[in-house]
PDB file of N, CA and C in Angstrom:
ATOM      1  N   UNK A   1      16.710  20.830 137.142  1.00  0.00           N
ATOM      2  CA  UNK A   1      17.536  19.960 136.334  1.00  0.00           C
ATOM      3  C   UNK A   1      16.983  19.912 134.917  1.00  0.00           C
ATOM      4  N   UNK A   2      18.135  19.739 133.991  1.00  0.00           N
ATOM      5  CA  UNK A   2      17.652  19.393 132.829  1.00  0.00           C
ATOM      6  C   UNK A   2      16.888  18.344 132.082  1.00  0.00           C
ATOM      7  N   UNK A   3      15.957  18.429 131.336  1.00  0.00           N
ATOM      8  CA  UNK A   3      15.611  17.235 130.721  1.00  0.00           C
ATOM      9  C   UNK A   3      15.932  16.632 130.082  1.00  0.00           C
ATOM     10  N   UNK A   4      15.756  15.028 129.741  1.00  0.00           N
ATOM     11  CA  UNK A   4      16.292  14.295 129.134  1.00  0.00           C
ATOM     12  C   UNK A   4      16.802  14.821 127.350  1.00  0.00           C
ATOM     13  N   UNK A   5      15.746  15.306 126.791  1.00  0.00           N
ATOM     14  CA  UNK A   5      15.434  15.384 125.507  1.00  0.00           C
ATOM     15  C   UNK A   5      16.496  16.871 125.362  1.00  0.00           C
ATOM     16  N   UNK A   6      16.466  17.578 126.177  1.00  0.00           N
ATOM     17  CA  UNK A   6      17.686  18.762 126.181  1.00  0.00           C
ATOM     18  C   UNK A   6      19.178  18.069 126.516  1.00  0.00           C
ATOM     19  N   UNK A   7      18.884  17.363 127.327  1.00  0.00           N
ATOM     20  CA  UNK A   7      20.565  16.485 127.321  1.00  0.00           C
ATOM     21  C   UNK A   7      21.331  15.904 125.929  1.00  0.00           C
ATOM     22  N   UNK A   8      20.072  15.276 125.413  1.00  0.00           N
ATOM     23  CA  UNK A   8      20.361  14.298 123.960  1.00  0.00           C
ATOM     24  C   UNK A   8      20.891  15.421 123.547  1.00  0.00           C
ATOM     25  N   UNK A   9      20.436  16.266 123.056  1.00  0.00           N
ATOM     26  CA  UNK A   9      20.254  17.922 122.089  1.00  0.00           C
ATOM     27  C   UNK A   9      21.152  17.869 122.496  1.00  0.00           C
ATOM     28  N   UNK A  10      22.021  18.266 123.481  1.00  0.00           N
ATOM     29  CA  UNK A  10      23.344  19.587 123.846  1.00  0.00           C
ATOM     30  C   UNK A  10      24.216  18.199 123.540  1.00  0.00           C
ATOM     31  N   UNK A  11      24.157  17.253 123.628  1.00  0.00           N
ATOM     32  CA  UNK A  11      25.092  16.160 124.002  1.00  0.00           C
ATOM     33  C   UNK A  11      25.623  16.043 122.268  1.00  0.00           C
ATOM     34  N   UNK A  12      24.543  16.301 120.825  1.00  0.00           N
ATOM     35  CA  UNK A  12      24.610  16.025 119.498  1.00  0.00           C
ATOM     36  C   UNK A  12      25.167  16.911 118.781  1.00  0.00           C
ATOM     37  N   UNK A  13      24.687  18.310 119.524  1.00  0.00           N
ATOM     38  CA  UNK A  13      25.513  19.608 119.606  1.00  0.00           C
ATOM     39  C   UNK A  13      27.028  19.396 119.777  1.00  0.00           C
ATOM     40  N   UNK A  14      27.299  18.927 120.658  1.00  0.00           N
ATOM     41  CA  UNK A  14      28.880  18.978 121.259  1.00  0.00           C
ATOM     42  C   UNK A  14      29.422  17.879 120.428  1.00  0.00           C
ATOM     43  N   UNK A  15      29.161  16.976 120.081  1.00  0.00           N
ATOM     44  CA  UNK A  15      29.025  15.964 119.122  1.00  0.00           C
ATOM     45  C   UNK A  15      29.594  16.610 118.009  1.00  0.00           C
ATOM     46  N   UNK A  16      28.952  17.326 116.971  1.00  0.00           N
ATOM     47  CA  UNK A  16      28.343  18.102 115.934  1.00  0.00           C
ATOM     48  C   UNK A  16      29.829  18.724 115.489  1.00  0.00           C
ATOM     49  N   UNK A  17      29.703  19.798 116.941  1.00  0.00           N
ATOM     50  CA  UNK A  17      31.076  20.490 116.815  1.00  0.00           C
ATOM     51  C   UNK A  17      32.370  19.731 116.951  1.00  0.00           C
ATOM     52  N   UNK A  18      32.371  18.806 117.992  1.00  0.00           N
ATOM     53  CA  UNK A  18      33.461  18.141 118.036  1.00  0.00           C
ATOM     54  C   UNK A  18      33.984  17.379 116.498  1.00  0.00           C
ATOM     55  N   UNK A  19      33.242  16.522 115.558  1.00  0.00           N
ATOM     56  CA  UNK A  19      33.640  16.206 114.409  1.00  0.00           C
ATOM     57  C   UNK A  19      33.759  17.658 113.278  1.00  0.00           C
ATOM     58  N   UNK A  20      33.217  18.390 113.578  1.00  0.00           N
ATOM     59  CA  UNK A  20      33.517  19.376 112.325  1.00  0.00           C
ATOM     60  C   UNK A  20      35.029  20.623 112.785  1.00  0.00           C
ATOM     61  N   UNK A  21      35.521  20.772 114.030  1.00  0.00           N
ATOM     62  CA  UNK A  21      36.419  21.167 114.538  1.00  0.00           C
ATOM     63  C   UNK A  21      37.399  20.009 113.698  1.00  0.00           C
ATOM     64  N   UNK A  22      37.487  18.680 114.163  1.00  0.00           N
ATOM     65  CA  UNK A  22      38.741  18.097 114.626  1.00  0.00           C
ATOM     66  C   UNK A  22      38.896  16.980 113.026  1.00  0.00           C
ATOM     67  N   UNK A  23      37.508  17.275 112.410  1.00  0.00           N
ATOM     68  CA  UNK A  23      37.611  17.085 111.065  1.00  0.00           C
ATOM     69  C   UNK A  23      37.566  17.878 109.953  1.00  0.00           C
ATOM     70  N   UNK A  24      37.325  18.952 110.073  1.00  0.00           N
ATOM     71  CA  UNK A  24      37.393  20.350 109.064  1.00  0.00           C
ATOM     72  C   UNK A  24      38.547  20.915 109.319  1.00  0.00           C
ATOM     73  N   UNK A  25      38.510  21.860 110.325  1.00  0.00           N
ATOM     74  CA  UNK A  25      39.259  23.147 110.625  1.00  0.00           C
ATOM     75  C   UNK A  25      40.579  22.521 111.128  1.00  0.00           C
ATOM     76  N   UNK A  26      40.914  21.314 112.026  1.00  0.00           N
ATOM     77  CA  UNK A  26      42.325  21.373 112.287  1.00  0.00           C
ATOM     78  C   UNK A  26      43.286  20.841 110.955  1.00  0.00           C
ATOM     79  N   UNK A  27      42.497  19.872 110.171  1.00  0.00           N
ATOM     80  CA  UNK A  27      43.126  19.725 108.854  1.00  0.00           C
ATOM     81  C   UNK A  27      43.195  20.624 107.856  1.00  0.00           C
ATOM     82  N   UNK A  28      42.156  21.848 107.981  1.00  0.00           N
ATOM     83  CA  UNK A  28      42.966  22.951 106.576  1.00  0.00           C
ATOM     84  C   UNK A  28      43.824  23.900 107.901  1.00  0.00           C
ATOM     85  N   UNK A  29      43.892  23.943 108.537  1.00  0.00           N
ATOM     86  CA  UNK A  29      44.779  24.525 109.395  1.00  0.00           C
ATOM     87  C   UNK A  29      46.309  23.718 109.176  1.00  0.00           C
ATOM     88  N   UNK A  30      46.416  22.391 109.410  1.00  0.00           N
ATOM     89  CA  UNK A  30      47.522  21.624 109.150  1.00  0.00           C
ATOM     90  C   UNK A  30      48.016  21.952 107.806  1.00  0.00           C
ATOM     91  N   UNK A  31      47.133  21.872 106.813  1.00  0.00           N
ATOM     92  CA  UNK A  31      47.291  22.070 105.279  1.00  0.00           C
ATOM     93  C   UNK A  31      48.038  23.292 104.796  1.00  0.00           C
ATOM     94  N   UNK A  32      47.326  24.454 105.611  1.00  0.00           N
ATOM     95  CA  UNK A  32      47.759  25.708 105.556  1.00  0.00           C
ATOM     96  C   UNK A  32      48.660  26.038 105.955  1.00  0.00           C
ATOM     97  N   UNK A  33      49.560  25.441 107.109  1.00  0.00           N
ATOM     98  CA  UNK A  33      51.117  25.566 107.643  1.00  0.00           C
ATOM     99  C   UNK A  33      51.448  25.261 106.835  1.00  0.00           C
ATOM    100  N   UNK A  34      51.223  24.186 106.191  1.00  0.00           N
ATOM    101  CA  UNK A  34      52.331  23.011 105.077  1.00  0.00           C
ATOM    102  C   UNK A  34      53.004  23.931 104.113  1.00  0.00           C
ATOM    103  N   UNK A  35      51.508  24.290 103.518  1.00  0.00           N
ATOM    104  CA  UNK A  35      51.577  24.915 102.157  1.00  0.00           C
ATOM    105  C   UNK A  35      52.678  26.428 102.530  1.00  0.00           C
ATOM    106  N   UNK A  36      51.624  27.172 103.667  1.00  0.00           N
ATOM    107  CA  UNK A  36      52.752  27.927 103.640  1.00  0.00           C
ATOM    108  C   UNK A  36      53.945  27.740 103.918  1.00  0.00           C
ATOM    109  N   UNK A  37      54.774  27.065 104.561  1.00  0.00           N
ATOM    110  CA  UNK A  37      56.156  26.359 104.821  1.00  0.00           C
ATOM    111  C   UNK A  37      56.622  26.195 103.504  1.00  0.00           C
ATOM    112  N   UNK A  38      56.080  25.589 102.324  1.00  0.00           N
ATOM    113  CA  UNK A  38      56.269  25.083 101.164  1.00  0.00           C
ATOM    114  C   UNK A  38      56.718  25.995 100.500  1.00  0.00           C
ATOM    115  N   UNK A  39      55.860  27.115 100.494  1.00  0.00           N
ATOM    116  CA  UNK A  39      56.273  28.078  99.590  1.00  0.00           C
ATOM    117  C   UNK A  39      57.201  29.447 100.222  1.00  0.00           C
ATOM    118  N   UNK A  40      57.619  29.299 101.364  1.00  0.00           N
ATOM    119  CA  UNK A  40      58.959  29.677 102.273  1.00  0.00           C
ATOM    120  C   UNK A  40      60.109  29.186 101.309  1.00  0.00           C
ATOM    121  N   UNK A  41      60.048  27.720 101.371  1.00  0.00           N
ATOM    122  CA  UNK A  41      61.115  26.703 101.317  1.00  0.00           C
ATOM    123  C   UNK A  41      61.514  26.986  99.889  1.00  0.00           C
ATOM    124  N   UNK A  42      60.126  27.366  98.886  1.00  0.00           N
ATOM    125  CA  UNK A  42      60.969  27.162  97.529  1.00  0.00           C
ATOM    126  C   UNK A  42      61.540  28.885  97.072  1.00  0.00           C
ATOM    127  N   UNK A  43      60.854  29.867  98.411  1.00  0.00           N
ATOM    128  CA  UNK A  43      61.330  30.932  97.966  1.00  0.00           C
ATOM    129  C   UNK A  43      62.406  31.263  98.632  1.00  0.00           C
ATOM    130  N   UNK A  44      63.251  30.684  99.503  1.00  0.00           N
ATOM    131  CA  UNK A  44      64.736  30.525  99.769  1.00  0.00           C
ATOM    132  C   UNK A  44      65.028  29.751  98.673  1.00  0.00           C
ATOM    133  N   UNK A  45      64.760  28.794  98.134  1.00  0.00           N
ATOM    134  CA  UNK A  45      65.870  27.994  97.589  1.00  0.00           C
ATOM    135  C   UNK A  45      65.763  29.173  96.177  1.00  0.00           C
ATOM    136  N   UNK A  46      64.561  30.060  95.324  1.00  0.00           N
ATOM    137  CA  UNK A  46      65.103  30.737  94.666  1.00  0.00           C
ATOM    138  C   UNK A  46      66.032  31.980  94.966  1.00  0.00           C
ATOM    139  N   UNK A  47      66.084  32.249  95.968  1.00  0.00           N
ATOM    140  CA  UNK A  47      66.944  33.538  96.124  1.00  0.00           C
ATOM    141  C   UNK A  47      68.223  32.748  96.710  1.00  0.00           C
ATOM    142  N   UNK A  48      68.697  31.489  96.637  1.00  0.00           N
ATOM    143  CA  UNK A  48      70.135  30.921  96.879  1.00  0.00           C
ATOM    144  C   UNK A  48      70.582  30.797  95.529  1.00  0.00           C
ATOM    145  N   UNK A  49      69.748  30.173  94.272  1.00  0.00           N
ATOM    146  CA  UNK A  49      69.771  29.690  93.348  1.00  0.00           C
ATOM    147  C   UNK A  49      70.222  31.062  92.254  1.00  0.00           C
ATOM    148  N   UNK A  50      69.517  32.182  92.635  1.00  0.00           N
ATOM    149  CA  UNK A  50      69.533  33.734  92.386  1.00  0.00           C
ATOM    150  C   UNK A  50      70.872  34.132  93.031  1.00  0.00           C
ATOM    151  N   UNK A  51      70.982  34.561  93.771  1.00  0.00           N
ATOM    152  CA  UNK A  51      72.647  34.470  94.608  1.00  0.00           C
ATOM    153  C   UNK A  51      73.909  33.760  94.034  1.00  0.00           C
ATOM    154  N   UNK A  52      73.492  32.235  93.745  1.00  0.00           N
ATOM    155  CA  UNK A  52      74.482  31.853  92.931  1.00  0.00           C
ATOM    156  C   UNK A  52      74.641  32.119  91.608  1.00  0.00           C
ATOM    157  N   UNK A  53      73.469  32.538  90.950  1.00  0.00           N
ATOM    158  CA  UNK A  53      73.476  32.535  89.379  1.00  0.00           C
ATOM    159  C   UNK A  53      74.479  33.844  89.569  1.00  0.00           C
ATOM    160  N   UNK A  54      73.971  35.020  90.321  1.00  0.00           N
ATOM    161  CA  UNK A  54      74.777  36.349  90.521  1.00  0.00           C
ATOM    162  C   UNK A  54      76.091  36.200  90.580  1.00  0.00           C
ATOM    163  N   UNK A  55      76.238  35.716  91.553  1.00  0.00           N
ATOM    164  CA  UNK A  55      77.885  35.220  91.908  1.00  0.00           C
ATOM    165  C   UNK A  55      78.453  34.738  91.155  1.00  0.00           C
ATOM    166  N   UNK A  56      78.082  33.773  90.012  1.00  0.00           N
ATOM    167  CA  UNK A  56      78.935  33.018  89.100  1.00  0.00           C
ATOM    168  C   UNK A  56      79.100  34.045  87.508  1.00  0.00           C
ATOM    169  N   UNK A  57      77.477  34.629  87.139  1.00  0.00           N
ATOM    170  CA  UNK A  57      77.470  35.581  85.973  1.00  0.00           C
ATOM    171  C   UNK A  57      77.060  37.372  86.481  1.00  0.00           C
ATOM    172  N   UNK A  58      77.589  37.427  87.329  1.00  0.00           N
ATOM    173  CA  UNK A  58      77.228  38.771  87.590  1.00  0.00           C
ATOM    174  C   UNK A  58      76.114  39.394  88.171  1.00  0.00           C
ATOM    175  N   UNK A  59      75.400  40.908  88.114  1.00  0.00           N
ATOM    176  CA  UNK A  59      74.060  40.907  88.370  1.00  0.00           C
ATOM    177  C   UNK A  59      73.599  41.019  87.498  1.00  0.00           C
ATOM    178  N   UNK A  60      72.512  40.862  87.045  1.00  0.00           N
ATOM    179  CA  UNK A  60      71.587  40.940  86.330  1.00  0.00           C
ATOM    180  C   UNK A  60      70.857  42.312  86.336  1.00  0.00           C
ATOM    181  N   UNK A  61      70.635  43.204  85.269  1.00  0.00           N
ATOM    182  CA  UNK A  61      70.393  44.304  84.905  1.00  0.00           C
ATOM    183  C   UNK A  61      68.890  44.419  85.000  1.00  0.00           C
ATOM    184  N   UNK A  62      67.992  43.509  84.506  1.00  0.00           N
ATOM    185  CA  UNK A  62      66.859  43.639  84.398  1.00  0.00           C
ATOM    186  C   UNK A  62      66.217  44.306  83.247  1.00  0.00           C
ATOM    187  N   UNK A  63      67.047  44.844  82.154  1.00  0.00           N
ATOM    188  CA  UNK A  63      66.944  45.736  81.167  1.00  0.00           C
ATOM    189  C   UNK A  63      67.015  44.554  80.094  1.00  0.00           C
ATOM    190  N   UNK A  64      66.047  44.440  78.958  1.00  0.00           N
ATOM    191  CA  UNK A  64      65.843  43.904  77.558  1.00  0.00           C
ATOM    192  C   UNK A  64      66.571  42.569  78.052  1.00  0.00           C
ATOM    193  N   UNK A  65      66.891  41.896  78.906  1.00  0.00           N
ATOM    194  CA  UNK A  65      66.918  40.681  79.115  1.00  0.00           C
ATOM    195  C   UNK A  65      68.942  40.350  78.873  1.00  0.00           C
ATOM    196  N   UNK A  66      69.573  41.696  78.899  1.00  0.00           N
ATOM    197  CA  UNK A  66      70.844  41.374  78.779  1.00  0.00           C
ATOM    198  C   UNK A  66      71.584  41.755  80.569  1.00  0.00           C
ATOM    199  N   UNK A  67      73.001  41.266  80.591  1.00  0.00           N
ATOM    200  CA  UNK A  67      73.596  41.118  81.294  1.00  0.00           C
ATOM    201  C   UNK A  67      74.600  42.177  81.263  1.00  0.00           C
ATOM    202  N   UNK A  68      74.732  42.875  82.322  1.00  0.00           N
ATOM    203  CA  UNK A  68      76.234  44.517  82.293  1.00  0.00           C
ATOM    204  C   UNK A  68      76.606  44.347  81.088  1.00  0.00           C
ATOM    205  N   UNK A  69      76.153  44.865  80.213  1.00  0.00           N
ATOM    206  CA  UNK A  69      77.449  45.071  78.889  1.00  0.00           C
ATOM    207  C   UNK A  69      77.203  44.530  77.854  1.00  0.00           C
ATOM    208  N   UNK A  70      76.579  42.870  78.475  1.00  0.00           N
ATOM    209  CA  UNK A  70      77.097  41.917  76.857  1.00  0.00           C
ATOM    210  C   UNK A  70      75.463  42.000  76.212  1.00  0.00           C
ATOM    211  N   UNK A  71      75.497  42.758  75.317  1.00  0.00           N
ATOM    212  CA  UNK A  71      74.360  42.601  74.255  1.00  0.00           C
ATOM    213  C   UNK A  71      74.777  41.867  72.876  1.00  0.00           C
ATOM    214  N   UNK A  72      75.716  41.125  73.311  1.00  0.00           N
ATOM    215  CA  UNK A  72      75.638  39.710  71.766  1.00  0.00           C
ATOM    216  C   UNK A  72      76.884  40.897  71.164  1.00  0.00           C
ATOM    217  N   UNK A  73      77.595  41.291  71.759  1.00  0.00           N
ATOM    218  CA  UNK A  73      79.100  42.015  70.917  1.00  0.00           C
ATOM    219  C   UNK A  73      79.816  40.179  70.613  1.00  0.00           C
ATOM    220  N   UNK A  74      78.903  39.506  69.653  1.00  0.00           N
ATOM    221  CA  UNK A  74      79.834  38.231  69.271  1.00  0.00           C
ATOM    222  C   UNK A  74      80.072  37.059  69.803  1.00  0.00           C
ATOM    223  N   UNK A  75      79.428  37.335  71.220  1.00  0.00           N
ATOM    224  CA  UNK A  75      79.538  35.798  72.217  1.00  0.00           C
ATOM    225  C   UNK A  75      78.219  35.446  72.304  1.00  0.00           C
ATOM    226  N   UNK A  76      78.122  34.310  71.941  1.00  0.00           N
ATOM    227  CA  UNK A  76      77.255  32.955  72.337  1.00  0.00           C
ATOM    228  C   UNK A  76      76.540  32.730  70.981  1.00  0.00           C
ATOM    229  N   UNK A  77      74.641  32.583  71.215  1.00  0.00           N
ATOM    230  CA  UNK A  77      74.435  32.208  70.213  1.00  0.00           C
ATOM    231  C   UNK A  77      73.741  33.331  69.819  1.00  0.00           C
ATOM    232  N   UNK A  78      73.726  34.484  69.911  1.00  0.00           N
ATOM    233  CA  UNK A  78      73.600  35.878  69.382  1.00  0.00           C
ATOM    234  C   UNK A  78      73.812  36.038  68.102  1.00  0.00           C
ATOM    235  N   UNK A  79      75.597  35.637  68.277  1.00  0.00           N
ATOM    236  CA  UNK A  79      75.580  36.120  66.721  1.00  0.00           C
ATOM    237  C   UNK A  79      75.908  35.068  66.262  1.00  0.00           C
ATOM    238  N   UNK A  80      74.982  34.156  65.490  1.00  0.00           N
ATOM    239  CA  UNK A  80      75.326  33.331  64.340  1.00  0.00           C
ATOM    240  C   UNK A  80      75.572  33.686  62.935  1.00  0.00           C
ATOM    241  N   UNK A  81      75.627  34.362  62.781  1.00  0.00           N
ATOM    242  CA  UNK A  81      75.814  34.786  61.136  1.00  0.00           C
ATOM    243  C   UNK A  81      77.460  34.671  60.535  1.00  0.00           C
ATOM    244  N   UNK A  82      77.364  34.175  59.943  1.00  0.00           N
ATOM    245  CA  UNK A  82      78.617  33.641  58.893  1.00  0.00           C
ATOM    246  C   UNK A  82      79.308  34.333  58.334  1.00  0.00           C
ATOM    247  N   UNK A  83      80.886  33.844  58.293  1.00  0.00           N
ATOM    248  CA  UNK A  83      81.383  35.835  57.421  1.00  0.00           C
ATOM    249  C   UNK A  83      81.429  35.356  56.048  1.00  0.00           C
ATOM    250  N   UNK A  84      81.542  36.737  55.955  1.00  0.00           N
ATOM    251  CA  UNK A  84      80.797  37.667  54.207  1.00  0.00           C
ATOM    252  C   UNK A  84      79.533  37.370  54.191  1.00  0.00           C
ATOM    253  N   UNK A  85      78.352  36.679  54.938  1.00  0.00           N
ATOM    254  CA  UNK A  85      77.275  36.342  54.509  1.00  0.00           C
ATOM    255  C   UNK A  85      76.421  38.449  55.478  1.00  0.00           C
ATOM    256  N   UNK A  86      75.807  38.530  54.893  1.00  0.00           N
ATOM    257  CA  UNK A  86      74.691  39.894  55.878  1.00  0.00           C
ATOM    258  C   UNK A  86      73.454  39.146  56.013  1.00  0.00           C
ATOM    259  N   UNK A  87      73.038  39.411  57.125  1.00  0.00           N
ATOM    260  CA  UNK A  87      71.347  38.899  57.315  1.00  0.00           C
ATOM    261  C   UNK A  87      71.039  40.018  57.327  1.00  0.00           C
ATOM    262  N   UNK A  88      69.320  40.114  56.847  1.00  0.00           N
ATOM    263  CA  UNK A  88      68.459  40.971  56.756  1.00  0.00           C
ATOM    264  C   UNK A  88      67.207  40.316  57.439  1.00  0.00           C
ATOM    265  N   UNK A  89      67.317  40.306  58.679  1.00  0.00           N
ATOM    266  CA  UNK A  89      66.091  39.816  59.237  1.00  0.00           C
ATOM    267  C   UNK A  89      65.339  40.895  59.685  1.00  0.00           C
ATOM    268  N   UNK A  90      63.925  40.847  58.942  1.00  0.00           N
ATOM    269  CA  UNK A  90      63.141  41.698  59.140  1.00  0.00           C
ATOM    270  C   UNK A  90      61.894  41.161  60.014  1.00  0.00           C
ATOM    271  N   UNK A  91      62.007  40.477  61.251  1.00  0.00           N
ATOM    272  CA  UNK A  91      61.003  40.335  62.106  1.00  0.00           C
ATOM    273  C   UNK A  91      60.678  38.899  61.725  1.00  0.00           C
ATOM    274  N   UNK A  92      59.613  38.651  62.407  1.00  0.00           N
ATOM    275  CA  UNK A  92      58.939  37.207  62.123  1.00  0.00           C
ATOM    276  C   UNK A  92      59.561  36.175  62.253  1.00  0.00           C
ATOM    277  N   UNK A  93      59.306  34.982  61.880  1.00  0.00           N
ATOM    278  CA  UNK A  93      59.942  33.838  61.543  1.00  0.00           C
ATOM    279  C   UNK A  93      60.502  33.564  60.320  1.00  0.00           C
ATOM    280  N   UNK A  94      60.938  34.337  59.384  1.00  0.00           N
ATOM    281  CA  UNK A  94      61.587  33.872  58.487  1.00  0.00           C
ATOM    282  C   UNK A  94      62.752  34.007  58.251  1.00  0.00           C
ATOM    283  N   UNK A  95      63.504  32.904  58.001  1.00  0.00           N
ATOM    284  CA  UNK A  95      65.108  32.536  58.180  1.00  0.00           C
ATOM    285  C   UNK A  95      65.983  33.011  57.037  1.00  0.00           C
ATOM    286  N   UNK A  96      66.971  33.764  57.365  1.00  0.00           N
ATOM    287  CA  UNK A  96      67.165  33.825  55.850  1.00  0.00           C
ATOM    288  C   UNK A  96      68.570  32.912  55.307  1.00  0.00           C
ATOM    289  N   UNK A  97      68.263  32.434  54.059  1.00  0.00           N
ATOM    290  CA  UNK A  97      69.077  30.938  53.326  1.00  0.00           C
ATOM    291  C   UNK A  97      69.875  31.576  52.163  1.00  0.00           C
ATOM    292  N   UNK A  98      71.064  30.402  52.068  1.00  0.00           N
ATOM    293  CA  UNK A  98      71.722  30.336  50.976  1.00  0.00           C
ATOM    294  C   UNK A  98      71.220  29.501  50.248  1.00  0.00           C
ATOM    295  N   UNK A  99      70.823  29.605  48.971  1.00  0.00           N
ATOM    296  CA  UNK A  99      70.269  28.458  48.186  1.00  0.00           C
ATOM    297  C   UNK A  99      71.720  27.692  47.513  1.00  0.00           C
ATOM    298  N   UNK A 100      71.145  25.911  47.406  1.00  0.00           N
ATOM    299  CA  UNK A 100      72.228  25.671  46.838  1.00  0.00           C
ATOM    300  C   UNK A 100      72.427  25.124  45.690  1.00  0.00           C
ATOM    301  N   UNK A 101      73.225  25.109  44.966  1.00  0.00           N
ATOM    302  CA  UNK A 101      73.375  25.005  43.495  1.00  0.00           C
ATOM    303  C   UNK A 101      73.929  23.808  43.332  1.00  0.00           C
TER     304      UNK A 101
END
């Protein structure tokens, strides 16, 4: 039979493991479903959200950030420029103005 002082031991042991199992590992285990579930959930809701954007404006080309066709031939806020006025925008941030008199 075993001795006392080996009983304590195996008994602090089982102890030991029992709080670091059922306090470590089953909670990042819980955590880790979550999260992954989480990021399931928001990557359906982008490919519904994607689906609808498609469905309502078409597909999306993936090319210079335009849509089948429309590269600013005049719709939206593409082309702002004013008639008889020409812009000469040469890069950067600078706007070009009518001064006024």
């Amino acid at each position: 039979m075993n001795s006392l002082p080996e009983i304590f031991f195996f008994a602090i042991v089982i102890y030991i493991l029992y709080r670091f199992v059922f306090n470590f590992v089953v909670p990042i285990a819980r955590t880790t479903r979550q999260v992954k579930q989480q990021f399931r959930n928001m990557h359906e809701m982008h490919q519904q959200q994607q689906e609808h954007f498609q469905d309502a404006y078409g597909p999306y080309t993936g090319q210079s950030g335009s849509f089948n066709g429309q590269t600013g031939g005049g719709q939206g806020p593409a082309s702002t420029t004013r008639p008889g006025h020409t812009s000469t925008h040469k890069g950067g941030e600078y706007i070009d103005f009518e001064e006024i008199k």
